[in-house]
Protein backbone atom coordinates (compact mmCIF):
# COMPACT_ATOMS: atom_id res chain seq x y z
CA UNK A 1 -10.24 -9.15 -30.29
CA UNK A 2 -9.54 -7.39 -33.67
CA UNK A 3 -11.25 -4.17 -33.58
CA UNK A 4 -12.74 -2.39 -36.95
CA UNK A 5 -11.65 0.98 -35.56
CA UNK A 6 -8.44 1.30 -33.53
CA UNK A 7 -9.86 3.80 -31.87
CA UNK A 8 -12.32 1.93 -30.52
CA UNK A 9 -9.51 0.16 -27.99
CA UNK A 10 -8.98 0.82 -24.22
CA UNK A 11 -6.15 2.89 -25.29
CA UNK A 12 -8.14 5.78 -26.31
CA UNK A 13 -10.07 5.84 -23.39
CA UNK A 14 -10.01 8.73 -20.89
CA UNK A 15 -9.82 7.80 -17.24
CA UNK A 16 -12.67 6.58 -15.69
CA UNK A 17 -15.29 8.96 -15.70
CA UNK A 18 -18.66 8.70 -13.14
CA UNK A 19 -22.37 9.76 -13.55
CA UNK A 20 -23.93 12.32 -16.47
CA UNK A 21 -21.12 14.24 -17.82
CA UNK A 22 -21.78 18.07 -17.02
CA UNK A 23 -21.28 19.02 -20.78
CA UNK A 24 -22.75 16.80 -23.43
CA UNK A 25 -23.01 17.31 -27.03
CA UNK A 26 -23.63 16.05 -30.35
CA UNK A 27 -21.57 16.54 -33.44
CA UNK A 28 -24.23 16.84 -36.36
CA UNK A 29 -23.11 15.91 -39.49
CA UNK A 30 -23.55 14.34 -43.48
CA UNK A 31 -20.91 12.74 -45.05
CA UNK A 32 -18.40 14.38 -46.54
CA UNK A 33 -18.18 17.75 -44.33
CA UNK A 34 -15.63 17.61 -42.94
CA UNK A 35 -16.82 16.22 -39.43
CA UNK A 36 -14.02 13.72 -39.22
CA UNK A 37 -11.67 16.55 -39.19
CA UNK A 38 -13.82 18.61 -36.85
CA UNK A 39 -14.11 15.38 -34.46
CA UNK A 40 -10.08 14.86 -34.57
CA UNK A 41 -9.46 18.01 -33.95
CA UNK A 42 -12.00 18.67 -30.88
CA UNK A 43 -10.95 15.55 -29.02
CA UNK A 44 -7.23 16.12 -29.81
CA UNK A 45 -7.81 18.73 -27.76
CA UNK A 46 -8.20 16.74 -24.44
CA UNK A 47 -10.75 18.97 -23.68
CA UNK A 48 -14.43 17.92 -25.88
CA UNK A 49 -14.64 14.24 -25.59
CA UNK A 50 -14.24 11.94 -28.63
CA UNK A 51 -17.25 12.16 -30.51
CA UNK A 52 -16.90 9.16 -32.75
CA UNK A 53 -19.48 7.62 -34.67
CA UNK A 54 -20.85 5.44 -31.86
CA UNK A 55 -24.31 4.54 -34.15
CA UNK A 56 -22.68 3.16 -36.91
CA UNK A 57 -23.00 -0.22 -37.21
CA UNK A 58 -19.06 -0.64 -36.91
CA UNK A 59 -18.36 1.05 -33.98
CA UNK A 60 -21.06 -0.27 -32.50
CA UNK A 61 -20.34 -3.70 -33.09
CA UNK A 62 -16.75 -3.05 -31.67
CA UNK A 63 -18.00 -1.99 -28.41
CA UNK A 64 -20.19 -5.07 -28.36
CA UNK A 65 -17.83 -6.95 -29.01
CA UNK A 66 -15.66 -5.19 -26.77
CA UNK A 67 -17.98 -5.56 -23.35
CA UNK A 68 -20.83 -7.36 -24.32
CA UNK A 69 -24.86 -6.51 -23.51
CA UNK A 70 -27.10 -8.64 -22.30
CA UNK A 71 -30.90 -6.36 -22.52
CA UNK A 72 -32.90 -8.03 -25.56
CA UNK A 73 -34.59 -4.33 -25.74
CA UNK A 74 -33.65 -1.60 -28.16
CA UNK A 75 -33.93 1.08 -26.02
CA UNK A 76 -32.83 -0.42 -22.49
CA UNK A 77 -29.87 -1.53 -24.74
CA UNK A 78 -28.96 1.92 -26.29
CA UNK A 79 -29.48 3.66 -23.15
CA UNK A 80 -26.72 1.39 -21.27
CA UNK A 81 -24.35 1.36 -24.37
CA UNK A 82 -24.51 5.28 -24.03
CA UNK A 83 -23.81 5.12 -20.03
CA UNK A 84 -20.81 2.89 -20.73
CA UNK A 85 -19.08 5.16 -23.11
CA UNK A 86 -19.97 8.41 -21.02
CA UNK A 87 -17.68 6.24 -18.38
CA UNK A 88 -14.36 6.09 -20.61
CA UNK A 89 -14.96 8.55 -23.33
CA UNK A 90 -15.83 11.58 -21.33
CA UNK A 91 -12.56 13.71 -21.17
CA UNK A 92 -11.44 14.61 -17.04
CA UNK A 93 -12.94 18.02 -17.38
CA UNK A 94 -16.31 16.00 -17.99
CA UNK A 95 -17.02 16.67 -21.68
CA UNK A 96 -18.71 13.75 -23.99
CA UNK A 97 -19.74 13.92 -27.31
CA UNK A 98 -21.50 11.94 -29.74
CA UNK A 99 -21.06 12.29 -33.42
CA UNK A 100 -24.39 11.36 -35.99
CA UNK A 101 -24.93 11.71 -39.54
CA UNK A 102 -28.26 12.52 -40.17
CA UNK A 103 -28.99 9.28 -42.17
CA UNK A 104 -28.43 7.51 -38.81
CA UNK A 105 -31.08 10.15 -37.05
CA UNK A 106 -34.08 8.01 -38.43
CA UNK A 107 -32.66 4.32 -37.46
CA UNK A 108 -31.77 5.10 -33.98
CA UNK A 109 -34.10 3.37 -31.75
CA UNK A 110 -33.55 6.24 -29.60
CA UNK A 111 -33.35 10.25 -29.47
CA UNK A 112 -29.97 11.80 -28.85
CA UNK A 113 -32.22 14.71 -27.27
CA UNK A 114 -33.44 12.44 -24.48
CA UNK A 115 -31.12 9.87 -24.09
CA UNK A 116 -28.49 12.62 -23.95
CA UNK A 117 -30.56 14.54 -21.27
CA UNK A 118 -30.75 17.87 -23.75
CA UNK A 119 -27.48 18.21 -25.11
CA UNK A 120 -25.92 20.56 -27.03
CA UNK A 121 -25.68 20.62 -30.72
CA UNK A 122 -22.64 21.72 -33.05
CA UNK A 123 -23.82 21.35 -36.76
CA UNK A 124 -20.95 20.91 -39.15
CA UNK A 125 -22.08 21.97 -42.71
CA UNK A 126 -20.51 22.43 -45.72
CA UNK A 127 -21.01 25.72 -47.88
CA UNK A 128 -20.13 23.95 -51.49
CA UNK A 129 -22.24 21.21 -51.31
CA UNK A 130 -21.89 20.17 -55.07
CA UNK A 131 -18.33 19.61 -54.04
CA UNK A 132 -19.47 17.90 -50.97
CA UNK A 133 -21.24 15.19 -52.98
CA UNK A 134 -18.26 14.57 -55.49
CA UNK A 135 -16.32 13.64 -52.75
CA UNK A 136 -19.51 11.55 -51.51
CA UNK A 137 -19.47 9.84 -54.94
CA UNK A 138 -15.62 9.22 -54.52
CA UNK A 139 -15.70 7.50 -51.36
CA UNK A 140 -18.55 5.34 -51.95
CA UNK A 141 -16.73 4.45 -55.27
CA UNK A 142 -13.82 3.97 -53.48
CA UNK A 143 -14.42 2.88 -50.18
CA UNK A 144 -11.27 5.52 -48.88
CA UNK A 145 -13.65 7.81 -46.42
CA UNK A 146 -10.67 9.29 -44.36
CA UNK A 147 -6.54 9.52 -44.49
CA UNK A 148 -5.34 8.88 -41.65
CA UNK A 149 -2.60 6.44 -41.49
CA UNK A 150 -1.51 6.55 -38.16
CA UNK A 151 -4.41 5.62 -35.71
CA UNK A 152 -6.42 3.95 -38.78
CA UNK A 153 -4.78 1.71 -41.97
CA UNK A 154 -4.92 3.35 -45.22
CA UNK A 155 -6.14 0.69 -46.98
CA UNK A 156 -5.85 0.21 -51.11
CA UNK A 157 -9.08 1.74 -52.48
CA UNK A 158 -11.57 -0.96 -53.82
CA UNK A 159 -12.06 0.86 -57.10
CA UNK A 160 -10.57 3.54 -59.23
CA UNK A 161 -13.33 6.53 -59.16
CA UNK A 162 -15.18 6.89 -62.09
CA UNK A 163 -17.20 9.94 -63.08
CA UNK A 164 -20.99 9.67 -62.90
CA UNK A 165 -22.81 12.48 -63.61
CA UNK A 166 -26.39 10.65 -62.34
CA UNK A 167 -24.54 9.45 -59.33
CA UNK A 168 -23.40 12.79 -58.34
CA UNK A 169 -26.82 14.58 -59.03
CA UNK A 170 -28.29 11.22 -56.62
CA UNK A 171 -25.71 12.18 -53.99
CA UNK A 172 -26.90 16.28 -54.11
CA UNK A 173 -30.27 15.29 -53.28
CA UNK A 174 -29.26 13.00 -50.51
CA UNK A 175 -27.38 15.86 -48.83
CA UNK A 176 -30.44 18.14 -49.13
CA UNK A 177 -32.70 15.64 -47.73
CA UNK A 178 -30.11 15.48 -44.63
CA UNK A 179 -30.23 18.82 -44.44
CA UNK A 180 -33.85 19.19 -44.12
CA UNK A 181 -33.60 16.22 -41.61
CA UNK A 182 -31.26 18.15 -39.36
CA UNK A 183 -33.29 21.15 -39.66
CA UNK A 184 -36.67 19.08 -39.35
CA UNK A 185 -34.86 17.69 -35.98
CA UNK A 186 -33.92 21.28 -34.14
CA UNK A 187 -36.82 23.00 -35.15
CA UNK A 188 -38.56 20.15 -33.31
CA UNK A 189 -36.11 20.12 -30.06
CA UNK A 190 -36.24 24.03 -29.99
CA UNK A 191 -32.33 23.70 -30.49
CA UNK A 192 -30.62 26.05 -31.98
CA UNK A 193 -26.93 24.50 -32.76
CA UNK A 194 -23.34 26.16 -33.26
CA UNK A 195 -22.84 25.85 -36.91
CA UNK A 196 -19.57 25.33 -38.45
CA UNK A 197 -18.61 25.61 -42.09
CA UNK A 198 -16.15 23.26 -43.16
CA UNK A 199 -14.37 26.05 -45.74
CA UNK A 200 -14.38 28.90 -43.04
CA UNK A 201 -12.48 25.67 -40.75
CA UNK A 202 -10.34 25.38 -43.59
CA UNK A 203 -9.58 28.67 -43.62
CA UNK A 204 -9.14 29.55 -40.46
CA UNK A 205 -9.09 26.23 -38.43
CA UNK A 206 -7.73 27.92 -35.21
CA UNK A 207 -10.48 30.59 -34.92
CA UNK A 208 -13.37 27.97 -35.43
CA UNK A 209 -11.85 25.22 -33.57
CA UNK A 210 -11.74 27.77 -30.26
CA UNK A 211 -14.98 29.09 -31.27
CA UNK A 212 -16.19 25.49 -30.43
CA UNK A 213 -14.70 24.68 -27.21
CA UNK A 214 -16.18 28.28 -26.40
CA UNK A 215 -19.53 26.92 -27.29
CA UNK A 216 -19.08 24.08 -24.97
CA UNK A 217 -17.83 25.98 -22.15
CA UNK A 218 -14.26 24.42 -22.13
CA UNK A 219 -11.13 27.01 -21.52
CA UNK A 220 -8.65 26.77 -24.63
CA UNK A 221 -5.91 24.46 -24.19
CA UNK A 222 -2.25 25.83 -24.53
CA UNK A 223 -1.72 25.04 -27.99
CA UNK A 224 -4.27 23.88 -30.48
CA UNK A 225 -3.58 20.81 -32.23
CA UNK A 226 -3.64 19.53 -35.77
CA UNK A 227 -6.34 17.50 -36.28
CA UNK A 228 -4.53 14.57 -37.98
CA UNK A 229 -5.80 13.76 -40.90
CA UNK A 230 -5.35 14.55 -44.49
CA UNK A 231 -7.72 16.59 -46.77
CA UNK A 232 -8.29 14.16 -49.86
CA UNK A 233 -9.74 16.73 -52.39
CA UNK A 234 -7.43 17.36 -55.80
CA UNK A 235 -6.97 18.23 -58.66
CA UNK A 236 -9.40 15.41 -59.83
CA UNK A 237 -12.12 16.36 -57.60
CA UNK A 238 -11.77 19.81 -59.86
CA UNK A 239 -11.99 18.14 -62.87
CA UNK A 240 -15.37 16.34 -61.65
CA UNK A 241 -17.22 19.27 -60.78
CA UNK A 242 -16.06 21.24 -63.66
CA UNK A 243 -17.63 18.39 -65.95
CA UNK A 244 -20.54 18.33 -63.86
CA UNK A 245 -21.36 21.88 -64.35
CA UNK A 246 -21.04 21.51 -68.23
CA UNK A 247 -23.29 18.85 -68.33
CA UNK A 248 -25.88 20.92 -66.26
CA UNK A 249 -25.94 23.37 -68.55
CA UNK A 250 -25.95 20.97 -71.64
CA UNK A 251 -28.87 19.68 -70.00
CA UNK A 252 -30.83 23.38 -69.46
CA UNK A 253 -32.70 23.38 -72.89
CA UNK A 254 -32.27 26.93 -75.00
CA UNK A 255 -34.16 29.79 -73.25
């Protein structure tokens, strides 16, 4: 079986792990924030799980693929797709996580809050979100949404980037609208998440990454690990939201 994530394989599994998971958590997220960094580093860890992307149709599909299911019901089915993966990615101390972009939220056929049994929330964010959805714009341009190039191929990118001012501006109001979805969702569940800011990991990656485990309960480990993947702003990504801010104010008519 070729997976679509390598990750996805037997060989990332922790041992066999039985019942609810004590700690349980969901990694909140938009694209772009930095949560594949955030996810790396937590389950590099050995201590928080490996809160993938389990919802996306991709990984998904590779665990499907991987053990089959056999419940013709949306919910019966998400429920025991959930179980399976609390079996062999919950880490020995009995942590599991889940990671979901807020465009996912509104397709699941489930809720996270219940099928999770209440669990707790860490809300990546990013402070710059202009910047946020240049490097949205990139990726989907590209189709190059993480460099890794040791647990996943770095593949050629599809297409060279090209700047598009109406593009960007589309991809600003899609991260506000998952931002108000996120919020929307908490306010609802009475949660109130640990928020991370992608810069302030950035800046001080150690501090925030303990801060984390903290949040979930876990001791720190001996030494924190790199998360294992490289940042893919430069000096182009500069250029891009330079432009864009000229042609915001080109736009502004004269006061």
């Amino acid at each position: 079986m070729e997976l679509r994530y390598r990750t996805n394989g037997p060989e990332f599994d922790f041992p066999p792990f039985t019942g609810l998971p004590p700690v349980r958590y969901v990694l909140a997220s938009t694209p772009r924030c930095g949560s594949n960094m955030l996810a790396r580093a937590l389950w590099r860890t050995g201590l928080a799980g490996f809160a993938e992307d389990y919802f996306a149709d991709a990984f998904a599909l590779d665990y499907f693929e991987r053990w089959g299911f056999d419940s013709g019901d949306p919910q019966e089915l998400a429920s025991g797709y959930v179980r399976r993966l609390m079996t062999c990615r919950t880490s020995p101390n009995g942590v599991f996580g889940l990671r979901i972009h807020a465009g996912h939220l509104g397709r699941l056929e489930v809720d996270p809050y219940d099928i999770l049994q209440a669990p707790r929330y860490i809300w990546i964010q990013r402070r710059d979100r202009l910047r946020q959805a240049v490097s949205y714009t990139m990726a989907e341009q590209t189709g190059v949404w993480i460099l890794d190039g040791t647990l996943l191929p770095e593949g050629s990118p599809r297409a060279a980037p090209r700047y598009d001012h109406e593009d960007i501006r589309r991809h600003l109001r899609l991260l506000d609208r998952d931002a108000s979805v996120w919020e929307e969702y908490f306010l609802r569940h009475g949660v109130a998440p640990h928020v991370v800011v992608y810069e302030d990991l950035v800046a001080d990656y150690e501090a925030r990454l303990l801060d984390c485990l903290d949040f979930l309960g876990v001791g720190a480990p001996a030494s924190l690990p790199a998360p294992g993947i490289r940042r893919q702003a430069d000096d182009l990504t500069d250029r891009w939201v330079e432009r864009f801010l000229r042609d915001r104010r080109a736009e502004r008519p004269a006061s």
